[in-house]
PDB file of N, CA and C in Angstrom:
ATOM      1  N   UNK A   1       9.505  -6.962   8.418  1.00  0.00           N
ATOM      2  CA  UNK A   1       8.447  -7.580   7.658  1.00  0.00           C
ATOM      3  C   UNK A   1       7.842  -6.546   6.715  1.00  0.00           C
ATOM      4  N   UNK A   2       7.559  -7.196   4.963  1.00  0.00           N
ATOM      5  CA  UNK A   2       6.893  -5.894   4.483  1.00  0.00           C
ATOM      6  C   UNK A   2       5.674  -5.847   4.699  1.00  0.00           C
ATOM      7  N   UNK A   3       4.842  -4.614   4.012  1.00  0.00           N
ATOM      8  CA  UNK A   3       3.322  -4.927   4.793  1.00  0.00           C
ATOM      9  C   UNK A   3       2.626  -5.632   4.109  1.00  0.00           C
ATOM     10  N   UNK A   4       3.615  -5.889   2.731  1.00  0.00           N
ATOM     11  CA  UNK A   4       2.203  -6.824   2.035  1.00  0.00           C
ATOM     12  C   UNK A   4       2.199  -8.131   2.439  1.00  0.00           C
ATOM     13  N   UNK A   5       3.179  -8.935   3.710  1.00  0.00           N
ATOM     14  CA  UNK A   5       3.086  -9.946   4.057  1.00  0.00           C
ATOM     15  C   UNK A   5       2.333  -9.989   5.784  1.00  0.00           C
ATOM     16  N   UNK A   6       1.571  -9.458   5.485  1.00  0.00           N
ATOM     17  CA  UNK A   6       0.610  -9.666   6.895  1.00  0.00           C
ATOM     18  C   UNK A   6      -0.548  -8.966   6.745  1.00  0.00           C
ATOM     19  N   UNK A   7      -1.449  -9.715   6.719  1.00  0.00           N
ATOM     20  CA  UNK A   7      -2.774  -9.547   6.642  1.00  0.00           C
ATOM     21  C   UNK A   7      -3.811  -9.022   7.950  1.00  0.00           C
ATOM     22  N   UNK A   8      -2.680  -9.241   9.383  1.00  0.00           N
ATOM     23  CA  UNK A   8      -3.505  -8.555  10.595  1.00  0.00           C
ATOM     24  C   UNK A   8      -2.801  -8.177  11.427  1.00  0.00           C
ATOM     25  N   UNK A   9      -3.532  -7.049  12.133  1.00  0.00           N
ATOM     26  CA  UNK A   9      -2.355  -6.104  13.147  1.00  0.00           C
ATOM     27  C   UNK A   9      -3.235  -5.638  14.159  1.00  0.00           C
ATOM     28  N   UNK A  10      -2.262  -5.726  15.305  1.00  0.00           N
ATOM     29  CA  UNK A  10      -3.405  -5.523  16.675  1.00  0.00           C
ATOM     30  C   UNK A  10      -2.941  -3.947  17.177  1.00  0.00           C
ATOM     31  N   UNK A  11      -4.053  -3.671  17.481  1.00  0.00           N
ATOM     32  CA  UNK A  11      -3.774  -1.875  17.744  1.00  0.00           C
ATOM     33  C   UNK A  11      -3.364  -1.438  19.522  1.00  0.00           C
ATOM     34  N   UNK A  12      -2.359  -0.993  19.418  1.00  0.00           N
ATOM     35  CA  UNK A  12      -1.545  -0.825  20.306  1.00  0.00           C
ATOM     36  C   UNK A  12      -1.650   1.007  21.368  1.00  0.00           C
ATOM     37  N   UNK A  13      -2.209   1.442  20.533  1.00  0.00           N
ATOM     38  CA  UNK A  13      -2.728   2.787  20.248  1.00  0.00           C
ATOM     39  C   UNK A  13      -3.676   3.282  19.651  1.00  0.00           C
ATOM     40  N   UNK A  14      -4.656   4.413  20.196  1.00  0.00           N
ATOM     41  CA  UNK A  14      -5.785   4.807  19.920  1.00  0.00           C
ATOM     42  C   UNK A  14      -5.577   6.132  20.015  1.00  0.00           C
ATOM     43  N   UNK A  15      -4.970   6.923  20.378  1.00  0.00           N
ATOM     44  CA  UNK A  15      -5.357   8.133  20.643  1.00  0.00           C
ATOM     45  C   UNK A  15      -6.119   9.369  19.174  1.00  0.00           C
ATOM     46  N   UNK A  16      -7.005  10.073  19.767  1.00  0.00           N
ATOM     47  CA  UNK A  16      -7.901  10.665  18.690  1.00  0.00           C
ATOM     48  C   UNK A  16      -8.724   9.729  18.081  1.00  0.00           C
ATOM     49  N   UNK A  17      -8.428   8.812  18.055  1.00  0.00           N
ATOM     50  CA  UNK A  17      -9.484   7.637  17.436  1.00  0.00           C
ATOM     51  C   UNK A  17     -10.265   6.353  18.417  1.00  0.00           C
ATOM     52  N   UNK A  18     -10.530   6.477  19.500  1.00  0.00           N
ATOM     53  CA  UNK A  18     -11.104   5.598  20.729  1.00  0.00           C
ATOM     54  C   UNK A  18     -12.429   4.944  19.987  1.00  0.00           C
ATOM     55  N   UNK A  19     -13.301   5.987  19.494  1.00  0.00           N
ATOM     56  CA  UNK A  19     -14.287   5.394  18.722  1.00  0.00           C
ATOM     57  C   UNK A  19     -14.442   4.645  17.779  1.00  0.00           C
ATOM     58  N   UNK A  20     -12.972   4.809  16.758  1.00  0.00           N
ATOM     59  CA  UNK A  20     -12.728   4.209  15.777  1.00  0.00           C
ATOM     60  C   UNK A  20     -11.843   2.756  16.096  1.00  0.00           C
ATOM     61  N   UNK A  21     -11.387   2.827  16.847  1.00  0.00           N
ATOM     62  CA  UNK A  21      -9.957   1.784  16.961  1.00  0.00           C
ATOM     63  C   UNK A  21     -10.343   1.258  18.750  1.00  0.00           C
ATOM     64  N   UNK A  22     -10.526   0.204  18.749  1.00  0.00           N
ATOM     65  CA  UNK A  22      -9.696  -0.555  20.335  1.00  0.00           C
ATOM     66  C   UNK A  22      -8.829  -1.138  20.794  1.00  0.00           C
ATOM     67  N   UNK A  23      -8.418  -0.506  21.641  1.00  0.00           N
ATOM     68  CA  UNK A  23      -6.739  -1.366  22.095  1.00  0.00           C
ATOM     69  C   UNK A  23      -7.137  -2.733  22.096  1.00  0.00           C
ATOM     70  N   UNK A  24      -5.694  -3.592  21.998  1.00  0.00           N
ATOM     71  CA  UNK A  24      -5.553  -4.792  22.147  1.00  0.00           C
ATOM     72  C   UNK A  24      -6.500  -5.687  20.927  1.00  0.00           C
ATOM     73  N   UNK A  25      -7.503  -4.736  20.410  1.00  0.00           N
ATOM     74  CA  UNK A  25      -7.987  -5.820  19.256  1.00  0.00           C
ATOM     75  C   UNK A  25      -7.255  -6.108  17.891  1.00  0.00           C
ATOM     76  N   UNK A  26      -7.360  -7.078  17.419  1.00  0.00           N
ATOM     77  CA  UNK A  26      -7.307  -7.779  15.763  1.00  0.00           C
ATOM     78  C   UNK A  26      -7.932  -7.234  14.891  1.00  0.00           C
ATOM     79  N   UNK A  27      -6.755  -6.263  14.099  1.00  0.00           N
ATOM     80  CA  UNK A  27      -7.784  -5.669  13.016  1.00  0.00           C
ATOM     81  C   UNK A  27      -6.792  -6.608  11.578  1.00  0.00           C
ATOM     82  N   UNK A  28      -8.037  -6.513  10.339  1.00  0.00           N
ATOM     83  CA  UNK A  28      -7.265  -6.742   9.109  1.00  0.00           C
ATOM     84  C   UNK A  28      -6.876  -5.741   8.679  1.00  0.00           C
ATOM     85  N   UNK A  29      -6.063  -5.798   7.939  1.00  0.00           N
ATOM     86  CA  UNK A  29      -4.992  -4.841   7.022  1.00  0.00           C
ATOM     87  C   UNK A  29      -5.142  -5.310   6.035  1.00  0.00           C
ATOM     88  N   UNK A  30      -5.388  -3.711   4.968  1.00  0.00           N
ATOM     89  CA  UNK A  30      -5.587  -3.677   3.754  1.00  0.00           C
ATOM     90  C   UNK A  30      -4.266  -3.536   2.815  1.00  0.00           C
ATOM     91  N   UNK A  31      -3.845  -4.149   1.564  1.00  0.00           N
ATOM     92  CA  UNK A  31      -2.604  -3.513   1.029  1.00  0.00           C
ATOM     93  C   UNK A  31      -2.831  -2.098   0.983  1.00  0.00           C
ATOM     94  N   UNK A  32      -1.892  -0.929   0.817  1.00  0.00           N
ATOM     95  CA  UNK A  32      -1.770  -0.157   0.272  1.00  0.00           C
ATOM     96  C   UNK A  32      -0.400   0.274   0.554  1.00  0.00           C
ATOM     97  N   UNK A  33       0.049   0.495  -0.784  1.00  0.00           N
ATOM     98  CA  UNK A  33       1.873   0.734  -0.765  1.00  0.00           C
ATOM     99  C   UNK A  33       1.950   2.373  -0.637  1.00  0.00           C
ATOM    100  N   UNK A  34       0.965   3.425  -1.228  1.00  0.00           N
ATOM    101  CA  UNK A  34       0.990   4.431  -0.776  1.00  0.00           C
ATOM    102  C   UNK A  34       1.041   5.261   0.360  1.00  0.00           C
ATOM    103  N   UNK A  35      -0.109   4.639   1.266  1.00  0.00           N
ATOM    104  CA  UNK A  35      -0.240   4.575   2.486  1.00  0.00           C
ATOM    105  C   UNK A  35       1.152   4.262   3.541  1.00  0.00           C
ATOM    106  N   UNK A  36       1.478   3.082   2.752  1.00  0.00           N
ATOM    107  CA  UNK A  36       3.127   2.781   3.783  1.00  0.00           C
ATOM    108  C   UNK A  36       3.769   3.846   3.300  1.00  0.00           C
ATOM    109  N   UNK A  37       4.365   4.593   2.130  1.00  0.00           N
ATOM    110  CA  UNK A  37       5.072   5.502   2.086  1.00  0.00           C
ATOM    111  C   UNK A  37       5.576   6.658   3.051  1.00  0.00           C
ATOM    112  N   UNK A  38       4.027   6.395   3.428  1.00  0.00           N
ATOM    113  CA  UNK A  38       3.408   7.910   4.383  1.00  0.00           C
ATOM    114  C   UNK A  38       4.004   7.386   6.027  1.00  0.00           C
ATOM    115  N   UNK A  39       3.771   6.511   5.898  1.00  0.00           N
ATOM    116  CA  UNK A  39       3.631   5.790   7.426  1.00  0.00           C
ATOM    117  C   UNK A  39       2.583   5.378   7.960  1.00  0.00           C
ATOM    118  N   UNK A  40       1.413   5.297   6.941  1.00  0.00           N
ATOM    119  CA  UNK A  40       0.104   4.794   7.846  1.00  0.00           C
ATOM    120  C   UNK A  40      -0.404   3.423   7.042  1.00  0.00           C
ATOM    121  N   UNK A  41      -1.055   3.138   7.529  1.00  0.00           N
ATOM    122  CA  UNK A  41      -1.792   1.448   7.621  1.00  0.00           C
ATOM    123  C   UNK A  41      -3.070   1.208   7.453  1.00  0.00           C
ATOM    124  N   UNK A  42      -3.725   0.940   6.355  1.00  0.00           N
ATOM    125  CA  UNK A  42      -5.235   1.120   5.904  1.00  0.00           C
ATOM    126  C   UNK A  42      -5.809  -0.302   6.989  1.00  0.00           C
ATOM    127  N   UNK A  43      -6.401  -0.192   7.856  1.00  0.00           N
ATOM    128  CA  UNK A  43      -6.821  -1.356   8.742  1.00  0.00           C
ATOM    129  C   UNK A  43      -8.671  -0.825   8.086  1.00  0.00           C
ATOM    130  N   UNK A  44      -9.372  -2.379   8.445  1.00  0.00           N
ATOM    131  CA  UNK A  44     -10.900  -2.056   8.452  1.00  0.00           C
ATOM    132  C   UNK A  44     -11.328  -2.146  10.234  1.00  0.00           C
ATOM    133  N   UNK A  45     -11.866  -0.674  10.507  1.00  0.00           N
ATOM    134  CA  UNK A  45     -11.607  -0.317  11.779  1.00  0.00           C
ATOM    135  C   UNK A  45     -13.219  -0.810  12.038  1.00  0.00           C
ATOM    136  N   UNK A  46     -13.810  -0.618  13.311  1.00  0.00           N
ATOM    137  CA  UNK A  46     -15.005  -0.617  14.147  1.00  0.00           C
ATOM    138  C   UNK A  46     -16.268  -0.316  13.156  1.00  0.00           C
ATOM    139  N   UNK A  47     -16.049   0.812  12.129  1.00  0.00           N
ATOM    140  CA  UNK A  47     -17.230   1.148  11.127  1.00  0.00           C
ATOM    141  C   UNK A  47     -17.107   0.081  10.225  1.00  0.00           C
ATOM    142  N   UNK A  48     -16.270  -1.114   9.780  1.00  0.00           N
ATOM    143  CA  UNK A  48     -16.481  -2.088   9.107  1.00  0.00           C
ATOM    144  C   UNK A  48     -16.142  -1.495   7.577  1.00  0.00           C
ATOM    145  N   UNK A  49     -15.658  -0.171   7.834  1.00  0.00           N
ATOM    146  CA  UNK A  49     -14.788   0.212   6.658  1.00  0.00           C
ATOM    147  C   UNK A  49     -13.567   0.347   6.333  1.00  0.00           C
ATOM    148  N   UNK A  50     -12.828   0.580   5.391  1.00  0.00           N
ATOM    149  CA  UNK A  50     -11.016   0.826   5.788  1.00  0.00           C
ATOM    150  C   UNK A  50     -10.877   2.060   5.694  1.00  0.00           C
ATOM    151  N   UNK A  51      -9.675   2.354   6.784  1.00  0.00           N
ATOM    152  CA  UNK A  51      -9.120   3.833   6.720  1.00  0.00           C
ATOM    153  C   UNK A  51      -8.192   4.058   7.284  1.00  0.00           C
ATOM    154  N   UNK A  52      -7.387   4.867   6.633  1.00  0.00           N
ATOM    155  CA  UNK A  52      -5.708   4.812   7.145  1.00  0.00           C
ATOM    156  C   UNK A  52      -5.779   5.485   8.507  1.00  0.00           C
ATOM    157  N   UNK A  53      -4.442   4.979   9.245  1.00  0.00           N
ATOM    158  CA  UNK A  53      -3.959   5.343  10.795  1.00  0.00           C
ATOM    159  C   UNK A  53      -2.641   5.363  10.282  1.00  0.00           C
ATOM    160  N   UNK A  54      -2.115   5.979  11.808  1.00  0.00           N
ATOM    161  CA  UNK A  54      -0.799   5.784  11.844  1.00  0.00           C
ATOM    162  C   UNK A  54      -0.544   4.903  11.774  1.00  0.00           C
ATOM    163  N   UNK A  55       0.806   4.363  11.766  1.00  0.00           N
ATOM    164  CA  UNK A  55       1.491   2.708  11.073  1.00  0.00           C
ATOM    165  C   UNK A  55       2.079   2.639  12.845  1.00  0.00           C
ATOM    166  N   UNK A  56       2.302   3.604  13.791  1.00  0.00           N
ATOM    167  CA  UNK A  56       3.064   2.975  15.346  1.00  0.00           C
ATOM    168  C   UNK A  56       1.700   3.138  16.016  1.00  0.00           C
ATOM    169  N   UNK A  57       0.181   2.981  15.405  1.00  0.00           N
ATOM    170  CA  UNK A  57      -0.167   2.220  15.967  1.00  0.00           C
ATOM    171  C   UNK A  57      -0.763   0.614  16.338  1.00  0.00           C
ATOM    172  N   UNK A  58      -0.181   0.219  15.580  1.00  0.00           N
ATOM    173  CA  UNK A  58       0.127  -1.138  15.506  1.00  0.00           C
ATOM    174  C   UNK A  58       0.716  -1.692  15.443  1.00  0.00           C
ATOM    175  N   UNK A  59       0.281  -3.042  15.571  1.00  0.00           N
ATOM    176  CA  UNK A  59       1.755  -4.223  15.284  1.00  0.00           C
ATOM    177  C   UNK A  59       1.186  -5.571  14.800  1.00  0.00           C
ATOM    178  N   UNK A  60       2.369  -5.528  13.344  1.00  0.00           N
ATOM    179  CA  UNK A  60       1.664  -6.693  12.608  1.00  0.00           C
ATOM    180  C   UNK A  60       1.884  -7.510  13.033  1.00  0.00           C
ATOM    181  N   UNK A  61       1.007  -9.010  13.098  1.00  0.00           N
ATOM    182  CA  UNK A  61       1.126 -10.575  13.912  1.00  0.00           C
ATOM    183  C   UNK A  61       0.847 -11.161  12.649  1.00  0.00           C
ATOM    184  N   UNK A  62       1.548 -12.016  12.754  1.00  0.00           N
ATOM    185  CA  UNK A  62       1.072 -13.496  11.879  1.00  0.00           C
ATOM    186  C   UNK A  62       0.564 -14.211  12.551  1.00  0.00           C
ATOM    187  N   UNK A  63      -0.756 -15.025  12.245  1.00  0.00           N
ATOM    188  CA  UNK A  63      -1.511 -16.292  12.539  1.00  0.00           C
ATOM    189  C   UNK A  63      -1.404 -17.291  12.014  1.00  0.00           C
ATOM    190  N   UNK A  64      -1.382 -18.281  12.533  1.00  0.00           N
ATOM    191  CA  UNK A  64      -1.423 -19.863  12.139  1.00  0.00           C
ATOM    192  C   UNK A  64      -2.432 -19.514  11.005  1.00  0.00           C
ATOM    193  N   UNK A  65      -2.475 -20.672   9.916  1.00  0.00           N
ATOM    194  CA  UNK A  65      -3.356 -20.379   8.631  1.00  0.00           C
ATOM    195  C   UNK A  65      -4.661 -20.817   9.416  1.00  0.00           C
ATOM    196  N   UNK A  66      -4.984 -21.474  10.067  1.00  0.00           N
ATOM    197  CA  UNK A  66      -6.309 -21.756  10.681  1.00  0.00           C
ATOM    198  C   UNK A  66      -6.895 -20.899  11.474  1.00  0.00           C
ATOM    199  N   UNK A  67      -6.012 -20.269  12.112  1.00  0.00           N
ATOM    200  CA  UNK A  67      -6.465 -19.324  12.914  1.00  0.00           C
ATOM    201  C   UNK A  67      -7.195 -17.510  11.725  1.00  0.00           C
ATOM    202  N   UNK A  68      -6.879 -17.466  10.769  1.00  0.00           N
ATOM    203  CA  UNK A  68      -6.682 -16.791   9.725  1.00  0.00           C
ATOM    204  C   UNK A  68      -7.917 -17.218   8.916  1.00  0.00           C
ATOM    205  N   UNK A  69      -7.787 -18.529   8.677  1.00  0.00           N
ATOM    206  CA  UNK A  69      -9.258 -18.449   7.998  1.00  0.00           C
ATOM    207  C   UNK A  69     -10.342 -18.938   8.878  1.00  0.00           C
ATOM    208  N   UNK A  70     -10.685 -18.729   9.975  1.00  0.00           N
ATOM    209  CA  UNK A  70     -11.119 -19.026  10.775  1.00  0.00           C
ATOM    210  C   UNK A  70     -12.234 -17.550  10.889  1.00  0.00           C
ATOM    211  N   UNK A  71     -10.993 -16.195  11.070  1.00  0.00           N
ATOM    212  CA  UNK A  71     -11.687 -15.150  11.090  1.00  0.00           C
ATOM    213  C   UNK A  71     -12.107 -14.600  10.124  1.00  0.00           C
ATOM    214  N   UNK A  72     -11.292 -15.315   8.479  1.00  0.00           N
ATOM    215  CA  UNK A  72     -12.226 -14.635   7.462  1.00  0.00           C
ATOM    216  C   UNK A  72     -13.922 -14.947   7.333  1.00  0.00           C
ATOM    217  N   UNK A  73     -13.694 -16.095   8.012  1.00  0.00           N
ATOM    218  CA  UNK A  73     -15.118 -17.390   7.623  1.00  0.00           C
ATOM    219  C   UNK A  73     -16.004 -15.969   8.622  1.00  0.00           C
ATOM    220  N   UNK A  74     -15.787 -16.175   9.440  1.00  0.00           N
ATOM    221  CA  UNK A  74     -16.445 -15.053  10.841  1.00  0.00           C
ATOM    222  C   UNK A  74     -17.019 -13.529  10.538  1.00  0.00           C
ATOM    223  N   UNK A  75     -16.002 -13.307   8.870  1.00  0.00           N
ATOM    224  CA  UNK A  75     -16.562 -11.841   8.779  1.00  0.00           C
ATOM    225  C   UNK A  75     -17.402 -11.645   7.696  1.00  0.00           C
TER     226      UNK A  75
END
């Protein structure tokens, strides 16, 4: 899947970042094609800002479209 076709990815991994990131949650994903170059994944983490991570720690999911705008409505 490329990354510009998924809009959310659940974090699978935290390490160095516990404060920033929680396992098992739904984060959104931001484009950035630079960022993939590298291997990392601009998510908007716990501070409600975006900032790149590693890309193995996550894993992108697709949602039903309802389920999707469901959580944009929410944020």
């Amino acid at each position: 899947m490329k990354r510009s076709e998924f809009q959310f990815a659940v974090c699978v991994k935290n390490k160095n970042y516990a404060a920033a990131l929680e396992l098992r949650k739904l984060y959104q994903v931001v484009a950035d094609e630079t960022a993939a170059k590298l291997h990392q994944i601009r998510v908007i983490d716990e501070s409600g800002e975006d900032y790149l991570y590693p890309e193995e720690y996550f894993v992108p999911v697709q949602l039903p479209q309802s389920a999707e705008k469901a959580i944009r409505r929410a944020t």
